[in-house]
N, C-alpha and C. Protein backbone atom coordinates (compact mmCIF):
# COMPACT_ATOMS: atom_id res chain seq x y z
N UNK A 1 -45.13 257.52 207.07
CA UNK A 1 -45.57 256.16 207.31
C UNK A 1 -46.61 256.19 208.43
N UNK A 2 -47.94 255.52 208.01
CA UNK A 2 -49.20 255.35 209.64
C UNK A 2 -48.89 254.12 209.98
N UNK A 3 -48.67 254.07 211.30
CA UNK A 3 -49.42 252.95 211.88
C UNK A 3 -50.86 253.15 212.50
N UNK A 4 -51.08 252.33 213.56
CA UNK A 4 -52.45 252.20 214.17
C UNK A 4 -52.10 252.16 215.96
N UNK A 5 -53.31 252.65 216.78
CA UNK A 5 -52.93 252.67 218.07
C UNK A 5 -53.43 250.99 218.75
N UNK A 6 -53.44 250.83 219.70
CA UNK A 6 -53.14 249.63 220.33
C UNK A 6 -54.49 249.28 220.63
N UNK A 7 -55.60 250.14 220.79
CA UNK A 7 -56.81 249.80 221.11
C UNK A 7 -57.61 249.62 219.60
N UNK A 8 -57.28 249.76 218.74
CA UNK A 8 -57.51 249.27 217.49
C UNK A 8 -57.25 248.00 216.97
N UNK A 9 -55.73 247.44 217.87
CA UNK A 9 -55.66 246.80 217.20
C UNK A 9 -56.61 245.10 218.38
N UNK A 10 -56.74 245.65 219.64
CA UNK A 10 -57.68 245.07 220.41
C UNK A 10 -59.16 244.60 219.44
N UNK A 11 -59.33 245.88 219.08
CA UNK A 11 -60.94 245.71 218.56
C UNK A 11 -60.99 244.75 217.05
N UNK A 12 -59.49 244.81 216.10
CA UNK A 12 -59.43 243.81 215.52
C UNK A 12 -59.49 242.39 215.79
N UNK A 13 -58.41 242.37 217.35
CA UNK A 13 -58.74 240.80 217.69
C UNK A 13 -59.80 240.24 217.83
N UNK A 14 -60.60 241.00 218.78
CA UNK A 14 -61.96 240.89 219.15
C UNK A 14 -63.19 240.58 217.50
N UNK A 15 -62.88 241.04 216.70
CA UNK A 15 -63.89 241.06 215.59
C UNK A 15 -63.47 239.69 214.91
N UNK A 16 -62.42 239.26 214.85
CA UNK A 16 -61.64 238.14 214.73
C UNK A 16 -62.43 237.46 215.42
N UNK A 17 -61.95 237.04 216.72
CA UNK A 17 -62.96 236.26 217.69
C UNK A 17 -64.20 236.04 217.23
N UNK A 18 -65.09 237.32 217.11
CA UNK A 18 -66.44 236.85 216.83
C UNK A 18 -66.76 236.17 215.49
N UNK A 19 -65.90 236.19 215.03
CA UNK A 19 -65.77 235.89 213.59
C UNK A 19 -65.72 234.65 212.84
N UNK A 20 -64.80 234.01 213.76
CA UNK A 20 -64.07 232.85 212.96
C UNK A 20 -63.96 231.68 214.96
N UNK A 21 -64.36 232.51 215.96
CA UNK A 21 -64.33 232.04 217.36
C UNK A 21 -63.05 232.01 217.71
N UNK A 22 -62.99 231.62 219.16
CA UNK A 22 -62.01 231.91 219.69
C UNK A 22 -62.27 232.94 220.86
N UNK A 23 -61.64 233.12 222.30
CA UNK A 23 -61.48 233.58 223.45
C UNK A 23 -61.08 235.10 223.06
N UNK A 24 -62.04 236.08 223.07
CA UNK A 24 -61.28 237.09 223.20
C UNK A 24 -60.84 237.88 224.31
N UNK A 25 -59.49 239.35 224.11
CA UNK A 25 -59.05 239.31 225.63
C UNK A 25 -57.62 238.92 225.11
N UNK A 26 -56.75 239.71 225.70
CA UNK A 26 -55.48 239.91 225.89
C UNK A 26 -54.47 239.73 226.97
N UNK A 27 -53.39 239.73 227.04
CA UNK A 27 -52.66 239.32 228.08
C UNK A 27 -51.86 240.39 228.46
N UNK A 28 -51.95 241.51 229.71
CA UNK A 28 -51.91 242.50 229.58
C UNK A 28 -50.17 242.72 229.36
N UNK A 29 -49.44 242.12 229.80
CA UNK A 29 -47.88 242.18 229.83
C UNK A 29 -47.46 242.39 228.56
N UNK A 30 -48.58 241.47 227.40
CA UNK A 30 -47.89 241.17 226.88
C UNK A 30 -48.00 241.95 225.51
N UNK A 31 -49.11 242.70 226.04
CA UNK A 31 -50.04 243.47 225.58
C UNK A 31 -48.71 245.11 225.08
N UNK A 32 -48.45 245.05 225.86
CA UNK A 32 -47.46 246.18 226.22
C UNK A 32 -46.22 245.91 225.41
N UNK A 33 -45.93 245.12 225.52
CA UNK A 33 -44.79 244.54 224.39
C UNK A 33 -45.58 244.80 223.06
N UNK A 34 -46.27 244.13 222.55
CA UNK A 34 -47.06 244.91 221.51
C UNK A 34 -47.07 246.21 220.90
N UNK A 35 -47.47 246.49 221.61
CA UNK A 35 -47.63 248.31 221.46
C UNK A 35 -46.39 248.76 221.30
N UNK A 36 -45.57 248.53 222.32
CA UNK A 36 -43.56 248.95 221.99
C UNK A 36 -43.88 248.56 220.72
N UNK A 37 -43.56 247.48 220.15
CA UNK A 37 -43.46 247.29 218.67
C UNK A 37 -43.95 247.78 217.79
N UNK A 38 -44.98 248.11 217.96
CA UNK A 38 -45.94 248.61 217.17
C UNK A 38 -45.10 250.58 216.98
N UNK A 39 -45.22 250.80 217.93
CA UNK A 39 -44.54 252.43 218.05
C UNK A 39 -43.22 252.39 217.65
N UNK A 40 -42.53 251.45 217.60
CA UNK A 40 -41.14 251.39 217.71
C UNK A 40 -40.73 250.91 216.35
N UNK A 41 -41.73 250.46 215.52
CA UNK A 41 -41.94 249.87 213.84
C UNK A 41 -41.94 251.40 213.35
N UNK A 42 -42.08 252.61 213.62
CA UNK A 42 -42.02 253.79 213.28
C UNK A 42 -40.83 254.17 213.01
N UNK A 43 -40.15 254.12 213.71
CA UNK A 43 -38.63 254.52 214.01
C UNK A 43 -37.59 254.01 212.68
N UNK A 44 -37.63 255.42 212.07
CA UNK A 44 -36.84 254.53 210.83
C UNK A 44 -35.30 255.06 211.01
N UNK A 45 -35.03 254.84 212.31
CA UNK A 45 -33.44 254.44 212.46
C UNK A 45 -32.93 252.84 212.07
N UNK A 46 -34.20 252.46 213.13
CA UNK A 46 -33.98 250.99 213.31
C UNK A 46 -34.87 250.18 212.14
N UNK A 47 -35.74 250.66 211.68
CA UNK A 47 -36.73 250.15 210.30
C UNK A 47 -37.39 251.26 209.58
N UNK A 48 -36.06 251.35 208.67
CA UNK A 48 -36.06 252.34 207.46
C UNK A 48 -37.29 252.20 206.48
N UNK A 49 -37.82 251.19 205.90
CA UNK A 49 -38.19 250.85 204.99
C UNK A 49 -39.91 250.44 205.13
N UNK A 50 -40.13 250.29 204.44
CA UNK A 50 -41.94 250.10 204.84
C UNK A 50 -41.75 248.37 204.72
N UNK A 51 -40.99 247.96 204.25
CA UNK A 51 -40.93 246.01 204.26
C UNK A 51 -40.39 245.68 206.16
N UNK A 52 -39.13 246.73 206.54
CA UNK A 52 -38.76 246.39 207.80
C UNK A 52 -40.06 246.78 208.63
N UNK A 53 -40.71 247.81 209.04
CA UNK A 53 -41.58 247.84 209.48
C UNK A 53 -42.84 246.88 209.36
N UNK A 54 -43.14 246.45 208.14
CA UNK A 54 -44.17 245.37 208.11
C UNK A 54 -43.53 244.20 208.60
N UNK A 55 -42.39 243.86 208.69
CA UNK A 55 -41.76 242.60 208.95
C UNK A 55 -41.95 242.90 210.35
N UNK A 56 -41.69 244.31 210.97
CA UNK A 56 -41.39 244.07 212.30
C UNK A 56 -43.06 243.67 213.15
N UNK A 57 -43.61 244.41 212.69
CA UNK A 57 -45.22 244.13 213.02
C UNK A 57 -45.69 242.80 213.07
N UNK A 58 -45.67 242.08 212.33
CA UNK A 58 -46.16 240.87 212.09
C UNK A 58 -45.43 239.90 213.45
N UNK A 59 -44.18 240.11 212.74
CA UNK A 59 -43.54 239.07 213.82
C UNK A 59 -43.52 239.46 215.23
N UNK A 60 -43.80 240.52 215.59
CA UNK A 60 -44.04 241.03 216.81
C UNK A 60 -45.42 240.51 217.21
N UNK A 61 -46.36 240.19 216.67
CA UNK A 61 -47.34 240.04 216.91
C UNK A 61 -47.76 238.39 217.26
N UNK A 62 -46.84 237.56 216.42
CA UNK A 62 -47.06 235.97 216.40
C UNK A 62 -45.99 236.01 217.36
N UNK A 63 -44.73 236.41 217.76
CA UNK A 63 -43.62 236.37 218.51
C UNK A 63 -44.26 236.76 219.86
N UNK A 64 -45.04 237.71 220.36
CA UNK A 64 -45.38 238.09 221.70
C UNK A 64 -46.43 237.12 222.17
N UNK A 65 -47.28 236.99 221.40
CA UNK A 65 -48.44 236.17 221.48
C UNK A 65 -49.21 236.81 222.66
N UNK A 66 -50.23 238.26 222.22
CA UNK A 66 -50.84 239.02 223.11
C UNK A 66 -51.79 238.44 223.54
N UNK A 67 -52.65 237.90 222.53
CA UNK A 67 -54.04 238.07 223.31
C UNK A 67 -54.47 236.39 223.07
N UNK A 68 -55.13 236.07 223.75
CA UNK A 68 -55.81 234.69 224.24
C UNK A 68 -55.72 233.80 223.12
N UNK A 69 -56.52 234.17 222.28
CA UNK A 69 -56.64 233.60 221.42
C UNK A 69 -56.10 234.25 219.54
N UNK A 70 -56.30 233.78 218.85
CA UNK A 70 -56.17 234.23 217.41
C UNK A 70 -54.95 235.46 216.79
N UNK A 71 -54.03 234.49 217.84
CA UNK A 71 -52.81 235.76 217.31
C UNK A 71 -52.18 235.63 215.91
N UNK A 72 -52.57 234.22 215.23
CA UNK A 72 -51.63 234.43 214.04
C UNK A 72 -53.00 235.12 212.68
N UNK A 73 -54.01 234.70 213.35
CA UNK A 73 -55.31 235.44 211.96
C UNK A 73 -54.80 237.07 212.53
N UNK A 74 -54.72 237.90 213.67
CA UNK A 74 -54.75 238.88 214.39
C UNK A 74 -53.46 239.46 213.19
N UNK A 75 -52.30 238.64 213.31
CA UNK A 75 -50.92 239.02 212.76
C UNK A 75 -51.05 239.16 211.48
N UNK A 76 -51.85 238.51 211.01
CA UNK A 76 -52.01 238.74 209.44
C UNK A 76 -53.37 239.90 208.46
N UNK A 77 -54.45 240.30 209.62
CA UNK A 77 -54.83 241.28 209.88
C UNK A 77 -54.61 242.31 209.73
N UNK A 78 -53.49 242.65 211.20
CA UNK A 78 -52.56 243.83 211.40
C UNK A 78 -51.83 244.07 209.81
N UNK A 79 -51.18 243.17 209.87
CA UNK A 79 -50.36 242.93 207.94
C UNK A 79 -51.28 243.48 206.83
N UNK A 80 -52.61 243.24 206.49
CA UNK A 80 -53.20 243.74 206.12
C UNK A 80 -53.42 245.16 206.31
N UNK A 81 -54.10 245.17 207.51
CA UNK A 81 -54.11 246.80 208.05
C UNK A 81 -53.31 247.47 207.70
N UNK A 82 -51.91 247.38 207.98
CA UNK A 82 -51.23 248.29 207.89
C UNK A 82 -50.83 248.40 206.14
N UNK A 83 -51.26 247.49 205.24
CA UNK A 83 -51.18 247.87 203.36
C UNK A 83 -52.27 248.98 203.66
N UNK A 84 -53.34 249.00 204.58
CA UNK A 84 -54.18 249.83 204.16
C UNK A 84 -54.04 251.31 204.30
N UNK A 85 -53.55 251.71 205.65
CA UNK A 85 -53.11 252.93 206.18
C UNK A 85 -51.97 253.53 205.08
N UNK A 86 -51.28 252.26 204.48
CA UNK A 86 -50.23 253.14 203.89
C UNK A 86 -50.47 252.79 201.96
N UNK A 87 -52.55 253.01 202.02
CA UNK A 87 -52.17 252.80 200.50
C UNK A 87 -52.00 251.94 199.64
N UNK A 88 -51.82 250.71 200.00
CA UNK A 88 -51.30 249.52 199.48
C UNK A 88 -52.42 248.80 199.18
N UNK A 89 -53.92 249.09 198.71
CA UNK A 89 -55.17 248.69 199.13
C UNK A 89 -54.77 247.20 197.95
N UNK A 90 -54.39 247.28 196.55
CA UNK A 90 -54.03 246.42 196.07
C UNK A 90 -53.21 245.06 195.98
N UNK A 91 -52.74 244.97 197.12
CA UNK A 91 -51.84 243.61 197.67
C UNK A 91 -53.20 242.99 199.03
N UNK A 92 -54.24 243.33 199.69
CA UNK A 92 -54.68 242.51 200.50
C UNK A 92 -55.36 241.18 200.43
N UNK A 93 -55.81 241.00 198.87
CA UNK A 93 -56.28 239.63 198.58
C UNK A 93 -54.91 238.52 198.46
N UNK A 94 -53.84 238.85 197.86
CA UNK A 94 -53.07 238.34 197.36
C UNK A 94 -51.83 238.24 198.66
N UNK A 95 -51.70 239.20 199.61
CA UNK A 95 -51.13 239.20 201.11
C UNK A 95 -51.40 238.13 201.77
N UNK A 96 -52.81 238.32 202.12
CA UNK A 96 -53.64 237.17 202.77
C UNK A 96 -53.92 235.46 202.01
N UNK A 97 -53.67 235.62 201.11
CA UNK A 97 -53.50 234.31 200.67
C UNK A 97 -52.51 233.49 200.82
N UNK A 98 -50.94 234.48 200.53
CA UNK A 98 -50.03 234.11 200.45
C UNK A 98 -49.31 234.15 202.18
N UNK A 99 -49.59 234.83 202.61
CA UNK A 99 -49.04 235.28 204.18
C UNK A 99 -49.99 233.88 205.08
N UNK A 100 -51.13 233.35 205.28
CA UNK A 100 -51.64 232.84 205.98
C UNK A 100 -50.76 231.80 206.52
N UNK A 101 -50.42 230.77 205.39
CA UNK A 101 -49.25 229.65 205.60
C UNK A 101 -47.59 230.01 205.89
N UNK A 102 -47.45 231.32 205.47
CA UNK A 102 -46.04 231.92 206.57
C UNK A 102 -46.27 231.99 207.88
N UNK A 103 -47.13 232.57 208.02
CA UNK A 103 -47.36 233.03 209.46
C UNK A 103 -47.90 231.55 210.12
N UNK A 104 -48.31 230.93 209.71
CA UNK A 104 -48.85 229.60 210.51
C UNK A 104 -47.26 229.17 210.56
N UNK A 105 -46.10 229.18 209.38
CA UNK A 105 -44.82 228.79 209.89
C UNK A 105 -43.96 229.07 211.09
N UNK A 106 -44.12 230.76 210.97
CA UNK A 106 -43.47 231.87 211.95
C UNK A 106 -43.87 231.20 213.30
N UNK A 107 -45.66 230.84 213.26
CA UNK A 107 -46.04 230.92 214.45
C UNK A 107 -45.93 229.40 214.91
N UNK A 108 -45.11 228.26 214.73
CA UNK A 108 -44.61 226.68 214.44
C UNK A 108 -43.19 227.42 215.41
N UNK A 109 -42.67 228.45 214.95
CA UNK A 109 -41.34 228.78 215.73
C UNK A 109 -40.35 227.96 214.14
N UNK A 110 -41.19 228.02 212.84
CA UNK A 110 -40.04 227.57 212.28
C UNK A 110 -39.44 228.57 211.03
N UNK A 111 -39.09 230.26 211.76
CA UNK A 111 -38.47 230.73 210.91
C UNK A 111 -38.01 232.19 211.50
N UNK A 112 -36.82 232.76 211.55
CA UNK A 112 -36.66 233.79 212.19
C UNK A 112 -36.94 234.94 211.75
N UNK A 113 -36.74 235.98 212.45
CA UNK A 113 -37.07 237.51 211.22
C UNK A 113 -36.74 237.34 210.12
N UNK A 114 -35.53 237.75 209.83
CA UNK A 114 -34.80 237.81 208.43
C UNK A 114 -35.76 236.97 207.46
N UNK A 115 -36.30 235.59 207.76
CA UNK A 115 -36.88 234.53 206.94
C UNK A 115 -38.08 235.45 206.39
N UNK A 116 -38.06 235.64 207.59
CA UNK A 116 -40.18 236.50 207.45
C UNK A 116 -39.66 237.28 206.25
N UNK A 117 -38.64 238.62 206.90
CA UNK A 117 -38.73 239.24 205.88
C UNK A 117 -38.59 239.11 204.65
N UNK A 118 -37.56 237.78 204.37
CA UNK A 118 -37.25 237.47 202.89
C UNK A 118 -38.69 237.14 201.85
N UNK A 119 -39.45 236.32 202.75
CA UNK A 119 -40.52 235.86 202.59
C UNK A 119 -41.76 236.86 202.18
N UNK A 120 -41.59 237.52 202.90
CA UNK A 120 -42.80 239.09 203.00
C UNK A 120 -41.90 240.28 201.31
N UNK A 121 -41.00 239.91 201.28
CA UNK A 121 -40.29 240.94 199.94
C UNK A 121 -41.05 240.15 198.91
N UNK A 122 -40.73 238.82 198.62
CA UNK A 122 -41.40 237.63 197.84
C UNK A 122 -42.87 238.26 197.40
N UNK A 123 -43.64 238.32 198.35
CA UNK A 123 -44.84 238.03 198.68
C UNK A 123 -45.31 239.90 197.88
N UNK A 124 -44.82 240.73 198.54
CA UNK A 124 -45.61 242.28 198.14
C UNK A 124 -44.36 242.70 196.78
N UNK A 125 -43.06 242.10 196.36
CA UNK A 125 -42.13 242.71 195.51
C UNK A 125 -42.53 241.40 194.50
């Protein structure tokens, strides 16, 4: 299983930003929490599966709320990204269509992991 390192996923926010606008720039605390997750989405003690790991990513990402601006386009990005690293090049039109209005939920505070994940099986199964 790839993930991606943490200054990658900076330069995504940032391209975001220029993109669609928005403050770019991170919050360094929180920044760090991030990255744990991100490294720690590896660990298939705790997330066996390539759905737990994508679940854990995402929601780590709208849940920490790193960087200034554009964390839930950023979260769904990363979501993307990571179909790509692992191959999945055929789910990113259909991810992003369907993921945009979850994650605008997630990021409302109106749904917990488990939801995401039920939601995210839906969405790529």
């Amino acid at each position: 299983m790839k993930s991606f390192d943490i200054a990658r996923v900076i330069e995504l926010n940032d391209a975001i930003a220029e993109e669609f606008g928005g403050t770019k720039g991170y919050r360094k605390a929180r920044m760090g929490y991030l990255a744990s997750a991100l490294n720690h989405a590896l660990n298939d003690d705790y997330y066996p599966t390539f759905l737990d790991k994508l679940t854990h990513i995402v929601f780590s990402c709208v849940k920490f709320r790193p960087f200034v601006d554009n964390n839930a386009r950023t979260a769904l990005a990363l979501g993307i990204y990571f179909l790509e690293l692992n191959r999945m090049e055929g789910y990113f039109v259909h991810f992003a269509v369907r993921m945009e209005r979850i994650i605008a939920e997630l990021m409302e505070g109106g749904m917990t992991k488990d939801e995401l994940k039920a939601k995210l099986k839906r969405v790529l199964y």
